[in-house]
C-alpha atoms as a PDB file:
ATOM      1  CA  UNK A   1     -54.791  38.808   9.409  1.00  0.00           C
ATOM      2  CA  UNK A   2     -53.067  39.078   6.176  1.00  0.00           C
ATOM      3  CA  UNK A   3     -49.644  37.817   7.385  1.00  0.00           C
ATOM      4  CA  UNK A   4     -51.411  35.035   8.931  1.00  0.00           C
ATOM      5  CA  UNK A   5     -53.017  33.990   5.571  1.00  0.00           C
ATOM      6  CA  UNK A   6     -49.713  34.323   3.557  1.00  0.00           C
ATOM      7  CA  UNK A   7     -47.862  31.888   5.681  1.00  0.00           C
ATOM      8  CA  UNK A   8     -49.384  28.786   5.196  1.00  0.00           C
ATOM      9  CA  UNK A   9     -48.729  29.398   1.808  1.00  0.00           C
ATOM     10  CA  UNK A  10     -45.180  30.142   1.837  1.00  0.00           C
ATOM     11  CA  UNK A  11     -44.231  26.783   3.615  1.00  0.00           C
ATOM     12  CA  UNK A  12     -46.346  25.294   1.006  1.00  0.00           C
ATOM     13  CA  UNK A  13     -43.774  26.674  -1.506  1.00  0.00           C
ATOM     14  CA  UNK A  14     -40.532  25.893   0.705  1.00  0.00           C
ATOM     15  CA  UNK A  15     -41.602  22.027   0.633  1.00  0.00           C
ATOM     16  CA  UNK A  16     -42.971  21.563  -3.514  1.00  0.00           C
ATOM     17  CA  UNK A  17     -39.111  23.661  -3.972  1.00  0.00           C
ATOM     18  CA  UNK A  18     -37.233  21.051  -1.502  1.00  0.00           C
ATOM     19  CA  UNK A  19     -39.111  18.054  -2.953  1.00  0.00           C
ATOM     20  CA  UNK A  20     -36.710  18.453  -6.410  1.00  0.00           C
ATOM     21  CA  UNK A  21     -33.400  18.572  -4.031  1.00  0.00           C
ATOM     22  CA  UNK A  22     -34.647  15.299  -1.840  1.00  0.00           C
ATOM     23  CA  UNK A  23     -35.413  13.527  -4.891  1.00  0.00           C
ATOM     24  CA  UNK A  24     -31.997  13.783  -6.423  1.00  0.00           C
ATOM     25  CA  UNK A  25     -30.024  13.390  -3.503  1.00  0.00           C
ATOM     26  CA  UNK A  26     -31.576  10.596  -2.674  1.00  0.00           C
ATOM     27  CA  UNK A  27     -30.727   9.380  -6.640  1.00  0.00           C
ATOM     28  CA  UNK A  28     -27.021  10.362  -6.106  1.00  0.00           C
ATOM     29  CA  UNK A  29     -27.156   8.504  -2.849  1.00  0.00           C
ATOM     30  CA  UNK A  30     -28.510   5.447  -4.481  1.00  0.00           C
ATOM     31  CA  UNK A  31     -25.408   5.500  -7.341  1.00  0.00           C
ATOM     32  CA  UNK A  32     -23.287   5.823  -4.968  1.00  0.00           C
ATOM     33  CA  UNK A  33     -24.237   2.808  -3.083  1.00  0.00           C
ATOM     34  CA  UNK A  34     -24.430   1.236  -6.097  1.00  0.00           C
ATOM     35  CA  UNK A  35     -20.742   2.208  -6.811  1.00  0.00           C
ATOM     36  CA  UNK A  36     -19.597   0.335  -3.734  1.00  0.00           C
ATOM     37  CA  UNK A  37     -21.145  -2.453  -3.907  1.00  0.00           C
ATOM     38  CA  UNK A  38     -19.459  -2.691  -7.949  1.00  0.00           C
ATOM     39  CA  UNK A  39     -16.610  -2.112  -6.315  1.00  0.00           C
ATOM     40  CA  UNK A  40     -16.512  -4.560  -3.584  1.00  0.00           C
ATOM     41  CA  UNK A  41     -17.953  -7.256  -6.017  1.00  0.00           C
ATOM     42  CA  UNK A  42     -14.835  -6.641  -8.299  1.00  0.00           C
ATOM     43  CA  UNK A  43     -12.317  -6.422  -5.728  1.00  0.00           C
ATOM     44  CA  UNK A  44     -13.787  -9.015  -3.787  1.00  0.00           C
ATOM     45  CA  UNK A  45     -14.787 -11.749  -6.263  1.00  0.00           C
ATOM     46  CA  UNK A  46     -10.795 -13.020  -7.073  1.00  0.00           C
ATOM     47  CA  UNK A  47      -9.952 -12.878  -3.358  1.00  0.00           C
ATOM     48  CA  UNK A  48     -13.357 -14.984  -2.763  1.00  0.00           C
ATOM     49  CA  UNK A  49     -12.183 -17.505  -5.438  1.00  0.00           C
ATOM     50  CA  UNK A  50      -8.738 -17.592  -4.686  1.00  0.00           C
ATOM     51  CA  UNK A  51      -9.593 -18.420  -0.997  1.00  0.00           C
ATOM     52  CA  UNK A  52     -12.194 -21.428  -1.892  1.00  0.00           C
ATOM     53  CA  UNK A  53      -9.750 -22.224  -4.749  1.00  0.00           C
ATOM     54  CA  UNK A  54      -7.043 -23.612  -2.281  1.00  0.00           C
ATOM     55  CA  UNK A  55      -9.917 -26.001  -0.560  1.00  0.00           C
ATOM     56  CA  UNK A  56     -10.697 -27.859  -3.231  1.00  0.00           C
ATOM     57  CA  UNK A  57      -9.544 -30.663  -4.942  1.00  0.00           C
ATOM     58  CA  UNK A  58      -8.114 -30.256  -8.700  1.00  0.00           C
ATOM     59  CA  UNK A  59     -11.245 -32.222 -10.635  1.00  0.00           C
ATOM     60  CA  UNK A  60     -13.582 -29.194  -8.893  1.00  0.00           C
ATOM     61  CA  UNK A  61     -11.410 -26.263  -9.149  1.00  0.00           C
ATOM     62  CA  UNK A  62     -12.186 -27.422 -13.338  1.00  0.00           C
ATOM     63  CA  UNK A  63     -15.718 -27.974 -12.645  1.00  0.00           C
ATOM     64  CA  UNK A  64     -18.320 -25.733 -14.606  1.00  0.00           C
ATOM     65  CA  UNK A  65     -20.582 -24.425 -13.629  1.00  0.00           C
ATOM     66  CA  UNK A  66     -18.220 -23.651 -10.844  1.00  0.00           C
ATOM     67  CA  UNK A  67     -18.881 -24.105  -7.479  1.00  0.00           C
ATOM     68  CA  UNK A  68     -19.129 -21.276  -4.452  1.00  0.00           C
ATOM     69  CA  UNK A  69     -18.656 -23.513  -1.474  1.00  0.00           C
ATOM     70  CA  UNK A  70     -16.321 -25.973  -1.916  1.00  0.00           C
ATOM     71  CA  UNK A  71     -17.698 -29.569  -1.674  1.00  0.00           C
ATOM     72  CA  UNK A  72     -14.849 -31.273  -0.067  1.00  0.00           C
ATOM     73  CA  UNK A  73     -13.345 -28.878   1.272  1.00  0.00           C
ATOM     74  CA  UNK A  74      -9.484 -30.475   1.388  1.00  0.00           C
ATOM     75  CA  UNK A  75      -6.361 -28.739   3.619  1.00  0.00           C
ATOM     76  CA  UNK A  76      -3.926 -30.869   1.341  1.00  0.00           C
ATOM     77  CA  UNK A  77      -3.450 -28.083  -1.138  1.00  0.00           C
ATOM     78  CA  UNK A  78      -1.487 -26.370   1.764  1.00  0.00           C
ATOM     79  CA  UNK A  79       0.661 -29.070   2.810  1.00  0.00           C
ATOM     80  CA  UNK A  80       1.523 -29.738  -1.127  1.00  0.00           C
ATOM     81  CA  UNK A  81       2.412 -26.173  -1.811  1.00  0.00           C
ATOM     82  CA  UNK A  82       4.396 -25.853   1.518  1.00  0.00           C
ATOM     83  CA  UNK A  83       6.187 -28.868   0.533  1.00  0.00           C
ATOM     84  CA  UNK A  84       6.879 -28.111  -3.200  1.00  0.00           C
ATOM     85  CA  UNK A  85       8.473 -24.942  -2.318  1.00  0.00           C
ATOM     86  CA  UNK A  86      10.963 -23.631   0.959  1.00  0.00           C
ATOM     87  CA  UNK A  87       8.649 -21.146   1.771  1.00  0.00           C
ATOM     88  CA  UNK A  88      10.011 -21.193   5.253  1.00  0.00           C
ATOM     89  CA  UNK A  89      12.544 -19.787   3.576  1.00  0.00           C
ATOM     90  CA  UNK A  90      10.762 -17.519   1.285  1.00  0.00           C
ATOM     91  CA  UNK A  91       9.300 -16.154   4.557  1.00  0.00           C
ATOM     92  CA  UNK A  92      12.738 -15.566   6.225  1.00  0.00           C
ATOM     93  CA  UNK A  93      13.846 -13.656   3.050  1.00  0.00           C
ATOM     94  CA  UNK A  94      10.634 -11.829   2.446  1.00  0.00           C
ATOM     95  CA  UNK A  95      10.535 -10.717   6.151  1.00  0.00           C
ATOM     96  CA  UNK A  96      14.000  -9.175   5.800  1.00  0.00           C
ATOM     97  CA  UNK A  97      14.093  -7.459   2.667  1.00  0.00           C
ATOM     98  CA  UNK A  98      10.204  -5.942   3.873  1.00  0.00           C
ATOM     99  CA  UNK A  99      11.560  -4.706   6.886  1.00  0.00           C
ATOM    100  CA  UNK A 100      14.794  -4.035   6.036  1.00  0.00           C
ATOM    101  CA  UNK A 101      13.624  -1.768   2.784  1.00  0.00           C
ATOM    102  CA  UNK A 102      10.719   0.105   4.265  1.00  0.00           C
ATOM    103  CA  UNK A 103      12.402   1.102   6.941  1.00  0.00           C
ATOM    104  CA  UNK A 104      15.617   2.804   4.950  1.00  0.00           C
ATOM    105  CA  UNK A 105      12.145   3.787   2.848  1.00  0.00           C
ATOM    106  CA  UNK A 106      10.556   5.297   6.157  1.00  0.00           C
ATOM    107  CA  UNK A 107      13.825   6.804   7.432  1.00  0.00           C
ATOM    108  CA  UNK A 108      14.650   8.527   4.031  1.00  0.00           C
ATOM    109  CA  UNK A 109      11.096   9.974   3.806  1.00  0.00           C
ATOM    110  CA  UNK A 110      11.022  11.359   7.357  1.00  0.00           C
ATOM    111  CA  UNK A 111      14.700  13.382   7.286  1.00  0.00           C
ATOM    112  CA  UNK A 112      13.780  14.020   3.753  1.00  0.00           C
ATOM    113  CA  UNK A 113      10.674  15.834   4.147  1.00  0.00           C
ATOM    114  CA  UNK A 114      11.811  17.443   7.172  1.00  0.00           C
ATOM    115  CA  UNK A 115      14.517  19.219   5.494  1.00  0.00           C
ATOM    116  CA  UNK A 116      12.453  20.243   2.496  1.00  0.00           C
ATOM    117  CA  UNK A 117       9.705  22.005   4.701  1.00  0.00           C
ATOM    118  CA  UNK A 118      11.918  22.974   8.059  1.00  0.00           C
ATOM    119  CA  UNK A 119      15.312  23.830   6.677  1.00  0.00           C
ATOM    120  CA  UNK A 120      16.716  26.602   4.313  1.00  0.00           C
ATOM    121  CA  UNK A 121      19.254  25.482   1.796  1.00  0.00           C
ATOM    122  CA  UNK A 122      20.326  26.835  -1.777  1.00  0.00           C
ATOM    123  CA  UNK A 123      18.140  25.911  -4.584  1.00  0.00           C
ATOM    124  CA  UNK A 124      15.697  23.662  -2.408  1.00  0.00           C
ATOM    125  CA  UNK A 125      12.658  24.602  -4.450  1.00  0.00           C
ATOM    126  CA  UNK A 126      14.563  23.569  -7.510  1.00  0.00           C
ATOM    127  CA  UNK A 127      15.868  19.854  -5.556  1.00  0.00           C
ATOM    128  CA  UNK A 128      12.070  19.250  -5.147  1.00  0.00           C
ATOM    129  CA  UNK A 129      11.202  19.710  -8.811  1.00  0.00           C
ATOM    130  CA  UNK A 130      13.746  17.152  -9.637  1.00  0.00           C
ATOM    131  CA  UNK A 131      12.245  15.322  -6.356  1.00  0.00           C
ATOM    132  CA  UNK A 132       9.101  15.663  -8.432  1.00  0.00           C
ATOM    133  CA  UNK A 133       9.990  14.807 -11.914  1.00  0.00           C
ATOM    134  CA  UNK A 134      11.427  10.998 -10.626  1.00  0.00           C
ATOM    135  CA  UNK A 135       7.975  10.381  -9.611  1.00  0.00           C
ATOM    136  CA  UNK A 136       7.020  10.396 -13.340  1.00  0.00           C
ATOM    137  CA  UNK A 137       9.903   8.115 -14.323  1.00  0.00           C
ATOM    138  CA  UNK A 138       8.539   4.282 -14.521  1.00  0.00           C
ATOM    139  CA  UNK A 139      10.351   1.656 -12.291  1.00  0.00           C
ATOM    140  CA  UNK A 140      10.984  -0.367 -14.919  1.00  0.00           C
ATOM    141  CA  UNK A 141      13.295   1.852 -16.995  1.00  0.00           C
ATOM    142  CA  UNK A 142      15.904   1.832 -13.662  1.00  0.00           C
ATOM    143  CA  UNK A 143      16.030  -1.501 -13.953  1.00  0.00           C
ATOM    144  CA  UNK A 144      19.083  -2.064 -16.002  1.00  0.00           C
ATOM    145  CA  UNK A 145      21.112   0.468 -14.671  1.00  0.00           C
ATOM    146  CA  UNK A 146      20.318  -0.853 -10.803  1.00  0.00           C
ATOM    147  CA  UNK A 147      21.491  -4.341 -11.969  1.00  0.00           C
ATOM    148  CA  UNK A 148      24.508  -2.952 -13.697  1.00  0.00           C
ATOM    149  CA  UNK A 149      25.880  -1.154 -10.719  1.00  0.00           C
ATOM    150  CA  UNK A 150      24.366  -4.161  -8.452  1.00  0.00           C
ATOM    151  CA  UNK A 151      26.194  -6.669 -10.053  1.00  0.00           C
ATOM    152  CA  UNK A 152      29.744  -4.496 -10.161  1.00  0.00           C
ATOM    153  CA  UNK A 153      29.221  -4.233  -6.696  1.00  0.00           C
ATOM    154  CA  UNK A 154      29.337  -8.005  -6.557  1.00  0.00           C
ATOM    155  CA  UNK A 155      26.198  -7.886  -4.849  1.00  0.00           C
ATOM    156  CA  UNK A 156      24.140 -10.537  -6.914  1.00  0.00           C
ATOM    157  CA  UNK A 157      22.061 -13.071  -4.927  1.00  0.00           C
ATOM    158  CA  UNK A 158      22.720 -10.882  -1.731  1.00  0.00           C
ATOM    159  CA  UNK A 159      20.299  -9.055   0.705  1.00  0.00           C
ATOM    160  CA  UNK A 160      21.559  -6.063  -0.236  1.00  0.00           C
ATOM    161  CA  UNK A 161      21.173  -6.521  -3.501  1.00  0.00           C
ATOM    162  CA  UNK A 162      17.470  -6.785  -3.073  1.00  0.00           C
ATOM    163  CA  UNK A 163      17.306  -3.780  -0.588  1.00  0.00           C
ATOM    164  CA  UNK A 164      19.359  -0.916  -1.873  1.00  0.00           C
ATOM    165  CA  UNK A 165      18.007   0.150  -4.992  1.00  0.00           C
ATOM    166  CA  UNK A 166      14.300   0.413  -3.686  1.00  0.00           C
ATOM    167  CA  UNK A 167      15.696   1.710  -0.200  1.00  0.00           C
ATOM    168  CA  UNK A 168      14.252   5.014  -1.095  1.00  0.00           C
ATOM    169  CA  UNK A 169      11.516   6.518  -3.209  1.00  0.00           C
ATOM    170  CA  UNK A 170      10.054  10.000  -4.061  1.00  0.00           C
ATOM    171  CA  UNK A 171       6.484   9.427  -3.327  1.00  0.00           C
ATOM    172  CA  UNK A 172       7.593   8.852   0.885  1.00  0.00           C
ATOM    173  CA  UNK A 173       9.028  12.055   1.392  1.00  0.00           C
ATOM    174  CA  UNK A 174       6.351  13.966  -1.530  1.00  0.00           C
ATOM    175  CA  UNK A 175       3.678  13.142   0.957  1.00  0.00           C
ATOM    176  CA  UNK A 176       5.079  13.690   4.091  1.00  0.00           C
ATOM    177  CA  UNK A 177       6.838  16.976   2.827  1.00  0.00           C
ATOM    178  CA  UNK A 178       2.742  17.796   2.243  1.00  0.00           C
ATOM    179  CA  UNK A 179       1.897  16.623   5.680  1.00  0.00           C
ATOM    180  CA  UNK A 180       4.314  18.768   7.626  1.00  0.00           C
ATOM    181  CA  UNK A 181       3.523  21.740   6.063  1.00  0.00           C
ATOM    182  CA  UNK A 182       0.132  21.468   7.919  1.00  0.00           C
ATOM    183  CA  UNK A 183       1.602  21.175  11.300  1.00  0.00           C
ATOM    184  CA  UNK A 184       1.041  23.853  13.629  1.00  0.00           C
ATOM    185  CA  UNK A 185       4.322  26.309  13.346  1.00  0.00           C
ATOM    186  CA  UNK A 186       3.359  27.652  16.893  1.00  0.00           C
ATOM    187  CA  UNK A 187       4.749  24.443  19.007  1.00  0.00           C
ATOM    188  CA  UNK A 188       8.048  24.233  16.345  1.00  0.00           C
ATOM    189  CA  UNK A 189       8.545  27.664  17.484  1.00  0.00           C
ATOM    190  CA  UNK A 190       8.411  26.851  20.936  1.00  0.00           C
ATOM    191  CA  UNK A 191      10.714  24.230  20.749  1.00  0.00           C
ATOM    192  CA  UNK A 192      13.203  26.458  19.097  1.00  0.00           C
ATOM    193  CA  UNK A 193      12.549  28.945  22.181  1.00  0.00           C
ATOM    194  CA  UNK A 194      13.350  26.336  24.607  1.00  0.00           C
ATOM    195  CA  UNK A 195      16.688  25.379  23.000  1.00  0.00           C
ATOM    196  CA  UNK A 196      15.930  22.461  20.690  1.00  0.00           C
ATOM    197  CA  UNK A 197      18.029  21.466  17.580  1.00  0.00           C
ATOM    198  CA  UNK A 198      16.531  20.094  14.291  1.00  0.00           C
ATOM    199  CA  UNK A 199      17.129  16.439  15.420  1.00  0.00           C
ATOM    200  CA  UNK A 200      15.581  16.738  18.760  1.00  0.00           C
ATOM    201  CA  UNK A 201      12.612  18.949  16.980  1.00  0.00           C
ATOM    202  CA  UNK A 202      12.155  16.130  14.441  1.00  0.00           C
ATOM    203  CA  UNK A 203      12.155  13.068  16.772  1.00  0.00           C
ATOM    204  CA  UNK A 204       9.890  14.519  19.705  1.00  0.00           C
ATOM    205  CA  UNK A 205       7.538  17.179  17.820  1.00  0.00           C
ATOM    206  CA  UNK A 206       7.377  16.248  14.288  1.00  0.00           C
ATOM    207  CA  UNK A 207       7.522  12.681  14.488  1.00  0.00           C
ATOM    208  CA  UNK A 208       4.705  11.971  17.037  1.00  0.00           C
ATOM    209  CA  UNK A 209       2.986  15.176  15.271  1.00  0.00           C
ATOM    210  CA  UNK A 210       3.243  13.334  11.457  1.00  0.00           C
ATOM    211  CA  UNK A 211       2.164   9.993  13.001  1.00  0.00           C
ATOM    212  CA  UNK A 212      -0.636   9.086  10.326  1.00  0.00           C
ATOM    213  CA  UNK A 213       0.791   9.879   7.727  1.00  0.00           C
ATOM    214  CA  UNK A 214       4.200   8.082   8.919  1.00  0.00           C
ATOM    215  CA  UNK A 215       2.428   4.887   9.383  1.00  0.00           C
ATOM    216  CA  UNK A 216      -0.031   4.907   6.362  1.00  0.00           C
ATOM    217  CA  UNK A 217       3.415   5.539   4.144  1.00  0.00           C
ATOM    218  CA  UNK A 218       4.911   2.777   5.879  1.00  0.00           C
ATOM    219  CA  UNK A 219       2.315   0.255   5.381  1.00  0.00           C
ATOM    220  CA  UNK A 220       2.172   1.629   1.264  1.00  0.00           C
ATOM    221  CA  UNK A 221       5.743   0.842   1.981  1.00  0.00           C
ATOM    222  CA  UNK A 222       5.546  -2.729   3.735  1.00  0.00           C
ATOM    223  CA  UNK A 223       2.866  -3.492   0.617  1.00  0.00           C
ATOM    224  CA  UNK A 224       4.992  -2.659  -2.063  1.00  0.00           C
ATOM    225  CA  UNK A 225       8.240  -4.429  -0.579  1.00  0.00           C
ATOM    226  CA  UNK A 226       6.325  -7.790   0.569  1.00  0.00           C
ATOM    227  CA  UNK A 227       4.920  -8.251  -2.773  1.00  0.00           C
ATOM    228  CA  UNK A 228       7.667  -7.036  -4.997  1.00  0.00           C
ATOM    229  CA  UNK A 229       8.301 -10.230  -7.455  1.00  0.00           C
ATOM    230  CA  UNK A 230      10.123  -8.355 -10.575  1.00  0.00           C
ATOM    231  CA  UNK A 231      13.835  -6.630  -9.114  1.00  0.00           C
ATOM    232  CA  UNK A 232      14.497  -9.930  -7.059  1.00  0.00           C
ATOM    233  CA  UNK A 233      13.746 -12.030  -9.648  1.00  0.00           C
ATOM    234  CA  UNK A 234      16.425 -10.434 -11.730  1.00  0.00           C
ATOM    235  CA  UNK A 235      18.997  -9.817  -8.728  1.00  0.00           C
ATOM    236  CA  UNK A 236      18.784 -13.650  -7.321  1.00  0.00           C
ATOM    237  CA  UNK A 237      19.475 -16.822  -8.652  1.00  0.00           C
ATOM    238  CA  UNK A 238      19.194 -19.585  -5.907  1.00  0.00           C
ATOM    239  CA  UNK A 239      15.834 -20.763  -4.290  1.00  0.00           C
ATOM    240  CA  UNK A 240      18.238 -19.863  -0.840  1.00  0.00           C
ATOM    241  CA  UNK A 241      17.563 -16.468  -2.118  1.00  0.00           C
ATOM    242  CA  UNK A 242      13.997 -16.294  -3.377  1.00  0.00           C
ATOM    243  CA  UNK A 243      11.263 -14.322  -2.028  1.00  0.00           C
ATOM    244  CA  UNK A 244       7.067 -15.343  -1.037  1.00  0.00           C
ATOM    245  CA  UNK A 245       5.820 -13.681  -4.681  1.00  0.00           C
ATOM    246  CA  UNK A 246       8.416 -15.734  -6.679  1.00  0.00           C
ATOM    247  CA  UNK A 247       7.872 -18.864  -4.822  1.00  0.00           C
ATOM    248  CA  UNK A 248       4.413 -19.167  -5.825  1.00  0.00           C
ATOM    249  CA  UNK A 249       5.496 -18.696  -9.700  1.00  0.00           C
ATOM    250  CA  UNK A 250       7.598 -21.568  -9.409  1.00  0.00           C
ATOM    251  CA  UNK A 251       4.231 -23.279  -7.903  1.00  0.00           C
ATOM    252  CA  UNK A 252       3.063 -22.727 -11.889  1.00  0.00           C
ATOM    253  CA  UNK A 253       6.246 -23.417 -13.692  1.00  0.00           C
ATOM    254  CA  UNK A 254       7.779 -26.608 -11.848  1.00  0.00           C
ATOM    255  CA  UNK A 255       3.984 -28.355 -12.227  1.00  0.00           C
ATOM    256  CA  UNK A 256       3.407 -29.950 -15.704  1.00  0.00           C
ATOM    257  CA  UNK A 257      -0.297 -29.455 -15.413  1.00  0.00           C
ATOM    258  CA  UNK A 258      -1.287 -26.274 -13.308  1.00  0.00           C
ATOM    259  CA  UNK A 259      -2.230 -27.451  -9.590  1.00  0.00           C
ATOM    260  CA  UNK A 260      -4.142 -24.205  -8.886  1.00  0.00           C
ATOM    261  CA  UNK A 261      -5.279 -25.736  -6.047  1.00  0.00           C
ATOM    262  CA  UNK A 262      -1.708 -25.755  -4.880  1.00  0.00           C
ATOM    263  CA  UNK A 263      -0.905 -22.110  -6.305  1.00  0.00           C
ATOM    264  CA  UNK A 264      -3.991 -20.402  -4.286  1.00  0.00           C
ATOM    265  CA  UNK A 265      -3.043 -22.057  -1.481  1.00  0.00           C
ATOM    266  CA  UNK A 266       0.490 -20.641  -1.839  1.00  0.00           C
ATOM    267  CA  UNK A 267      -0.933 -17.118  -2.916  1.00  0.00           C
ATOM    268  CA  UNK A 268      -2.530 -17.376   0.771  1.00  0.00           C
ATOM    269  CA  UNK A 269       0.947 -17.814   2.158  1.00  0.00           C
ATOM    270  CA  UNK A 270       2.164 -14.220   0.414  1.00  0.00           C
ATOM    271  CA  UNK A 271      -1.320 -12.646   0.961  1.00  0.00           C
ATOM    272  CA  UNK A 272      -2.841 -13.459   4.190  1.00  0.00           C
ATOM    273  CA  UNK A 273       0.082 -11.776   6.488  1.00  0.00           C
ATOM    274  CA  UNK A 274      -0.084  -8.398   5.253  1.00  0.00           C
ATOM    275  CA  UNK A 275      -3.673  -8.672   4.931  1.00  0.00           C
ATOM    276  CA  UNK A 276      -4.020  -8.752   8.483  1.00  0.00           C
ATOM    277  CA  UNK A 277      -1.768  -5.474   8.978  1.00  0.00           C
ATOM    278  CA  UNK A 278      -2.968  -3.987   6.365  1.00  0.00           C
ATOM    279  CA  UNK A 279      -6.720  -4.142   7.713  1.00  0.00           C
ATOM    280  CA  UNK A 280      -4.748  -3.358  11.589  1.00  0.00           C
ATOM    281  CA  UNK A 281      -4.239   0.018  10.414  1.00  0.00           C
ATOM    282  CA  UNK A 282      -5.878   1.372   7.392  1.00  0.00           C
ATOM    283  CA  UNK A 283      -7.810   3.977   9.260  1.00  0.00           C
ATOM    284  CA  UNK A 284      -4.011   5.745   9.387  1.00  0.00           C
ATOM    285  CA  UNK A 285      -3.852   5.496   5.582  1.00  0.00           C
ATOM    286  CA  UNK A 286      -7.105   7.862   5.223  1.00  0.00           C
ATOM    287  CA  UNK A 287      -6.160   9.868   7.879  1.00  0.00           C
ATOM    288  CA  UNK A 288      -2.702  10.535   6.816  1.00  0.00           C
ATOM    289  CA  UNK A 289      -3.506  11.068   2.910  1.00  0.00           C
ATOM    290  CA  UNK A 290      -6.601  12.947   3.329  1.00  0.00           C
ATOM    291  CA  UNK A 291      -4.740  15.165   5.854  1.00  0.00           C
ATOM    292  CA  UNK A 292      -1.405  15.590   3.809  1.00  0.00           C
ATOM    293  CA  UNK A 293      -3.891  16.576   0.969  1.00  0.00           C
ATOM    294  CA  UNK A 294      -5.122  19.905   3.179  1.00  0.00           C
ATOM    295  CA  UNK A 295      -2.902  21.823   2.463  1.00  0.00           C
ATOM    296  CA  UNK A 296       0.085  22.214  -0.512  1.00  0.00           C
END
């Protein structure tokens, strides 16, 4: 009878000392939502008004207060910045210098990494650190020394002027190094057993093995090369040779009074494509980043 009568007051207990917990994780929940929704609002806002931007006219794109939903909504913007600019062109060039540099970018990472987790070589701890320490060196400060060996190349206003000095970075083969090391060392083992070299190991277990992180580099990759505006803007010096980002600069410059009409319609030339890939396949980016992170 006296266990009986102690129970009812020992759940009593359990829920008044749970009430505290639910309370404040229900608060942290709450911040957190509220973080998001910051977050989206500040992210989201430009995009919003640089996609209503190129449907209206100029006299409401100056209107205050402004206006959400454009009142006339106008498709000329697009056929003046099209027209104003070769961005055929600017396509053609972007396409090939994107796909051209991230995959020398994706390449360089994969055999990279590989070697730096699966092979044994003098001083490779040592090659990483220095690996390591260009990471912390800006972009900017190569600048001058790329163009100086670019242009005794003779390569100026070429493809390959734009391509080769970003062909390959440290941050590629840093996170992929990070990614194989959490691959299962049972099935490279096995294909060692069964008579497989390092290329063959690479291209049918690693590879397919590393495939989220692979693809969420390349896409950091693709990003970074399709909106690059600053090295080919100093390496060309013909519209021939322009690329998307620097075609809708000269949308501000060659205007005498800012069409922005006309410029946000040309930003949604540059942005809109990798947009849509970039939306395709972010779950890999996660996945790969968050899984590369596991272990060090």
């Amino acid at each position: 009878m006296a266990v009986r009568a102690e129970q009812p007051q020992i759940q009593q207990s359990n829920t008044t000392a749970s009430a505290p917990y639910v309370s404040g994780n229900w608060l942290w929940t709450a911040l957190g939502y509220l973080s998001m929704i910051f977050c989206i609002v500040l992210i989201g806002l430009p995009v919003y008004w640089m996609v209503i931007g190129a449907f209206k006219n100029t006299v409401e794109v100056y209107k205050i207060p402004p206006t959400w939903i454009p009142q006339q909504p106008t498709v000329t913007n697009f056929i003046t910045a099209w027209q104003s600019a070769p961005f055929g062109r600017y396509y053609i060039n972007t396409l090939l210098t994107t796909i051209l540099g991230s995959g020398f970018e994706i390449l360089f990472a994969v055999t990279s990494a590989y070697a730096f987790v699966f092979l044994r070589f003098p001083k490779r701890d040592w090659v990483f650190i220095v690996l390591l320490a260009a990471l912390m060196v800006p972009g900017q400060v190569t600048i001058l020394p790329n163009y100086l060996t670019i242009a005794k190349l003779g390569w100026i206003n070429t493809y390959q002027g734009i391509v080769v000095p970003g062909a390959s970075v440290a941050y590629g083969t840093f996170l992929l190094r990070q990614y194989y090391k959490t691959l299962p060392i049972e099935v490279l083992d096995a294909a060692k057993v069964d008579g497989a070299d390092h290329l063959r190991t690479l291209w049918s277990i690693v590879t397919p093995l590393a495939k989220p992180a692979i693809i969420s580099f390349g896409l950091l990759s693709v990003v970074a090369k399709w909106n690059d505006f600053l090295w080919p803007l100093i390496v060309t010096n013909t519209k021939e040779m322009r690329v998307l980002p620097i075609g809708v600069y000269w949308l501000m410059v060659e205007e005498g009074t800012i069409d922005w009409g006309v410029v946000m319609s040309g930003a949604l030339f540059v942005v809109l494509p990798v947009a849509l890939v970039f939306l395709y396949a972010q779950r890999y980016i996660v996945e790969g980043i968050a899984a590369g992170a596991v272990k060090g």
